[in-house]
N, C-alpha and C. Protein backbone atom coordinates (compact mmCIF):
# COMPACT_ATOMS: atom_id res chain seq x y z
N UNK A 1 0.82 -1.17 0.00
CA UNK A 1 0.00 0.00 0.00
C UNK A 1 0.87 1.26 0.00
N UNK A 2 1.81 1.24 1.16
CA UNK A 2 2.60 2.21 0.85
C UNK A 2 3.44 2.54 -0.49
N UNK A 3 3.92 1.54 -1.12
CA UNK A 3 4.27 1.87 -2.79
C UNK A 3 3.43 2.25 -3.23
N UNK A 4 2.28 2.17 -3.45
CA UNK A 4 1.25 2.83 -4.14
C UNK A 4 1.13 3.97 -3.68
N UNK A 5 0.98 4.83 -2.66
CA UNK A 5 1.12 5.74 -1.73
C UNK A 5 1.75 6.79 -2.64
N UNK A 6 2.96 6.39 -2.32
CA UNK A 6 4.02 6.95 -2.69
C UNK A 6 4.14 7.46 -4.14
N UNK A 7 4.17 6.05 -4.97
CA UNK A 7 4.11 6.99 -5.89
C UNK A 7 2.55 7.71 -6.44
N UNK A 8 2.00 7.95 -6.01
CA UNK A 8 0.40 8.60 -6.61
C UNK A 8 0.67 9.97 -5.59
N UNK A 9 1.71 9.87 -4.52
CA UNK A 9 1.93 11.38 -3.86
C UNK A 9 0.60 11.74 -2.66
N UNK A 10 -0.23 10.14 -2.53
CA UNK A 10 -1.21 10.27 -1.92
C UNK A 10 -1.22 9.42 -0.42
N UNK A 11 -1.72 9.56 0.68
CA UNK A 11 -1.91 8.64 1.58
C UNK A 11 -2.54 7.44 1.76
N UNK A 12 -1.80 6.57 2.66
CA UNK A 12 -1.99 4.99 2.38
C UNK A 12 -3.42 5.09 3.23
N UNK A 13 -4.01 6.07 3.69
CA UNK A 13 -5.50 5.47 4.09
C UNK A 13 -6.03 5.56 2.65
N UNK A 14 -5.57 7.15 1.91
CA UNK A 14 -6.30 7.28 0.77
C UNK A 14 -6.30 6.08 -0.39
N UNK A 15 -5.35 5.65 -0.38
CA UNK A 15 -5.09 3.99 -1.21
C UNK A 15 -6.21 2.98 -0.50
N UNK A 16 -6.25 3.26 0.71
CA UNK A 16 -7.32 2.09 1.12
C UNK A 16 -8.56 1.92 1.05
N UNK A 17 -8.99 3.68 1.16
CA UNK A 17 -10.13 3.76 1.09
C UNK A 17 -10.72 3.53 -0.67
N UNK A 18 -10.17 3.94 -1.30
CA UNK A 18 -10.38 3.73 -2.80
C UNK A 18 -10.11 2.15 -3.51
N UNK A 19 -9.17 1.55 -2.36
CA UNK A 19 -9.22 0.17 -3.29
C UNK A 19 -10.79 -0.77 -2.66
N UNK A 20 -10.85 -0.39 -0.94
CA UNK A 20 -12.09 -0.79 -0.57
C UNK A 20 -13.67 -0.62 -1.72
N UNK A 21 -13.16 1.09 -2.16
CA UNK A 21 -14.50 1.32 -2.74
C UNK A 21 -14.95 0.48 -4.03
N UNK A 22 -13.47 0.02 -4.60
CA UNK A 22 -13.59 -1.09 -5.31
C UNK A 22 -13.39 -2.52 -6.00
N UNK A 23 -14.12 -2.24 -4.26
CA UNK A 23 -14.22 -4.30 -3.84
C UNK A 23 -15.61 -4.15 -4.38
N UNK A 24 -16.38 -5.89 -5.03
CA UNK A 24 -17.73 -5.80 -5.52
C UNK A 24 -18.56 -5.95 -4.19
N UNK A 25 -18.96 -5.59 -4.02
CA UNK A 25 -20.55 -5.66 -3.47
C UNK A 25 -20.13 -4.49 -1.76
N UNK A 26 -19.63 -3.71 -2.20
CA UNK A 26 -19.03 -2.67 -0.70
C UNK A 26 -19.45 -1.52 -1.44
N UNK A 27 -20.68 -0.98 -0.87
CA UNK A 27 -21.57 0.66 -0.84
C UNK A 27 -21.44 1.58 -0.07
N UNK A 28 -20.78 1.25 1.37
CA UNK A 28 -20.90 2.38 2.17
C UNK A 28 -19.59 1.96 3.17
N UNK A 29 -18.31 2.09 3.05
CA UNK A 29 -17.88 1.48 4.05
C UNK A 29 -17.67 2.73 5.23
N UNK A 30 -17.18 2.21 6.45
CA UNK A 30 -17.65 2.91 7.59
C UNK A 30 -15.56 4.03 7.75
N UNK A 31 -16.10 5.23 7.87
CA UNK A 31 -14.82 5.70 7.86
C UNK A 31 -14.90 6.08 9.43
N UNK A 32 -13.69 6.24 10.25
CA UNK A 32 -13.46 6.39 11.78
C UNK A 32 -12.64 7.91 11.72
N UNK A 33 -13.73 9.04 11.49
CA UNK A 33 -12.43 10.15 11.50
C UNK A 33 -12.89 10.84 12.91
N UNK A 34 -11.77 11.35 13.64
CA UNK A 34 -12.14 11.51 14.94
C UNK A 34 -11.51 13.23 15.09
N UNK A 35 -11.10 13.57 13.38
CA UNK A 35 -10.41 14.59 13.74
C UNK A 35 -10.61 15.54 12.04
N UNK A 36 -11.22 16.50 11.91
CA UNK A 36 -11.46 17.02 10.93
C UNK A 36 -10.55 16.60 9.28
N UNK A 37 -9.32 17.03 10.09
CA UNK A 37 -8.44 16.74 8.63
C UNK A 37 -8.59 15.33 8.47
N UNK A 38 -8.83 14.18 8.97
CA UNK A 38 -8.66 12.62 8.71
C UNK A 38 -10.00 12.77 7.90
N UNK A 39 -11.01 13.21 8.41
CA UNK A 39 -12.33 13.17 6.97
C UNK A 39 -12.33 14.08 5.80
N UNK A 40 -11.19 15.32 6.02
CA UNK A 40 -10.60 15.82 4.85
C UNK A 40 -10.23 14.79 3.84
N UNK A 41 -9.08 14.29 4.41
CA UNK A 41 -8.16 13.11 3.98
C UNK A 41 -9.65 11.99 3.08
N UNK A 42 -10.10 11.85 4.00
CA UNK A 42 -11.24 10.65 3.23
C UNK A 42 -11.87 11.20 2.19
N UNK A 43 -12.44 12.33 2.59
CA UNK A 43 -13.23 12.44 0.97
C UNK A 43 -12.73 13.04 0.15
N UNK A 44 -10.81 13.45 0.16
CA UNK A 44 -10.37 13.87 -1.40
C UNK A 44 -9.88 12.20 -1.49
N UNK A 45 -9.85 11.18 -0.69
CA UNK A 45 -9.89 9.96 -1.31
C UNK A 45 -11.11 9.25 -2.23
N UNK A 46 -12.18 9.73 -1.72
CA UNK A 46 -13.11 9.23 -2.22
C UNK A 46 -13.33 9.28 -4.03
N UNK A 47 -12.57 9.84 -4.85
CA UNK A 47 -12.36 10.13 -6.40
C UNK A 47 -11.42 9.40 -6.83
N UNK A 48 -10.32 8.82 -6.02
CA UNK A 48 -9.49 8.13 -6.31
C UNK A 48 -9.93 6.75 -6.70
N UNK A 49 -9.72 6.58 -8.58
CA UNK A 49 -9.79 5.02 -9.22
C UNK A 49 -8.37 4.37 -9.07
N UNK A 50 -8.19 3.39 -8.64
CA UNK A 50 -7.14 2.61 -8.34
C UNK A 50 -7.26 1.99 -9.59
N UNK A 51 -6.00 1.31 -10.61
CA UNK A 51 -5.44 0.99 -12.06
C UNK A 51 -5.24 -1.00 -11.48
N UNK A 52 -5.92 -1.54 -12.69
CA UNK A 52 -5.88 -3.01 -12.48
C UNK A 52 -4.90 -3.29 -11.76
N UNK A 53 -3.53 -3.55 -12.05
CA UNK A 53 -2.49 -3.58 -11.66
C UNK A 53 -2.23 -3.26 -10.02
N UNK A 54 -2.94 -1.94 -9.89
CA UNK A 54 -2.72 -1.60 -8.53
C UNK A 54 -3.53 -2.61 -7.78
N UNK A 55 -4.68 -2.81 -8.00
CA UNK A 55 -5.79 -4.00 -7.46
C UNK A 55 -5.49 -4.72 -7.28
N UNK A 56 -4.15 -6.01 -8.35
CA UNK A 56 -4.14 -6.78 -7.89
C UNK A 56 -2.53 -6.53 -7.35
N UNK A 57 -2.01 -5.87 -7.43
CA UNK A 57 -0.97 -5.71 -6.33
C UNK A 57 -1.14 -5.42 -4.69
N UNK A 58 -2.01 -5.30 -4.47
CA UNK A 58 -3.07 -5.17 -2.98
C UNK A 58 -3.79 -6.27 -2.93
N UNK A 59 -4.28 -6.84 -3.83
CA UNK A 59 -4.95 -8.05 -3.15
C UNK A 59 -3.70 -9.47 -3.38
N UNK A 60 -2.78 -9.44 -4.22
CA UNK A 60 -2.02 -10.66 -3.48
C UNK A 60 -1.40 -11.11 -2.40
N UNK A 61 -1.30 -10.56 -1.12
CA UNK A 61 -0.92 -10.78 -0.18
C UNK A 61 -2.21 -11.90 0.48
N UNK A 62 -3.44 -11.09 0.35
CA UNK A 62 -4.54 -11.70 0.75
C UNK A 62 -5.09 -12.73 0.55
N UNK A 63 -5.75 -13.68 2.24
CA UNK A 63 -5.56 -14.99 2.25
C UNK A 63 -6.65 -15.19 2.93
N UNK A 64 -7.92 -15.53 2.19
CA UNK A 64 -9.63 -15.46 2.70
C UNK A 64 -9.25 -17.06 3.46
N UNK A 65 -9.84 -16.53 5.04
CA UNK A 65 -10.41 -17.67 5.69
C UNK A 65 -11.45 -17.61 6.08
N UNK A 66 -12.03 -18.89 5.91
CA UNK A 66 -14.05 -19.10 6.14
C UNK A 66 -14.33 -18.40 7.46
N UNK A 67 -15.24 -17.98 7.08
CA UNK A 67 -16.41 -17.38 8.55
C UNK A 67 -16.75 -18.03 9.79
N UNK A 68 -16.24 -18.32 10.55
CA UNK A 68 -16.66 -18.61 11.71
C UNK A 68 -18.22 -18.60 12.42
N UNK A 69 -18.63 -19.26 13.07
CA UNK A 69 -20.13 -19.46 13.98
C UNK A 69 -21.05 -18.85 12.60
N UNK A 70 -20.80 -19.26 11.37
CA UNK A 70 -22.03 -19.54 10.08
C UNK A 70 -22.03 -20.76 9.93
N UNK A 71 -22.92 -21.15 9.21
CA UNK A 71 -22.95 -22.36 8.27
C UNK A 71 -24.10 -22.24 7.04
């Protein structure tokens, strides 16, 4: 995340919040700003399209394990 960061000159929440926005089926995710500039920060993230490449350079690390107390 931080390579991506970096080079786009933007912050790694702002990378997060924009790759979240496009995960499929995620409409509203919940932002925690407790301090004016951090919801600054979020909604000049919120315009940010993340590039295939970047997508799946953020999601290969990631390693889905099943849901617990479902069936």
């Amino acid at each position: 995340m931080s390579e991506i960061a970096h080079k786009r000159g933007i912050s790694n929440m702002q990378v997060a919040l924009a790759w979240i926005l496009q995960q499929p089926g995620v409409t509203a995710p919940i932002i925690g700003a407790s301090k004016l500039p951090h919801l600054e920060e979020a909604v000049a993230g919120l315009s940010l399209r993340l590039v295939e490449a970047e997508l799946k350079h953020l999601a290969e690390p990631y390693e889905p394990h099943p849901s617990l107390g479902h069936s």
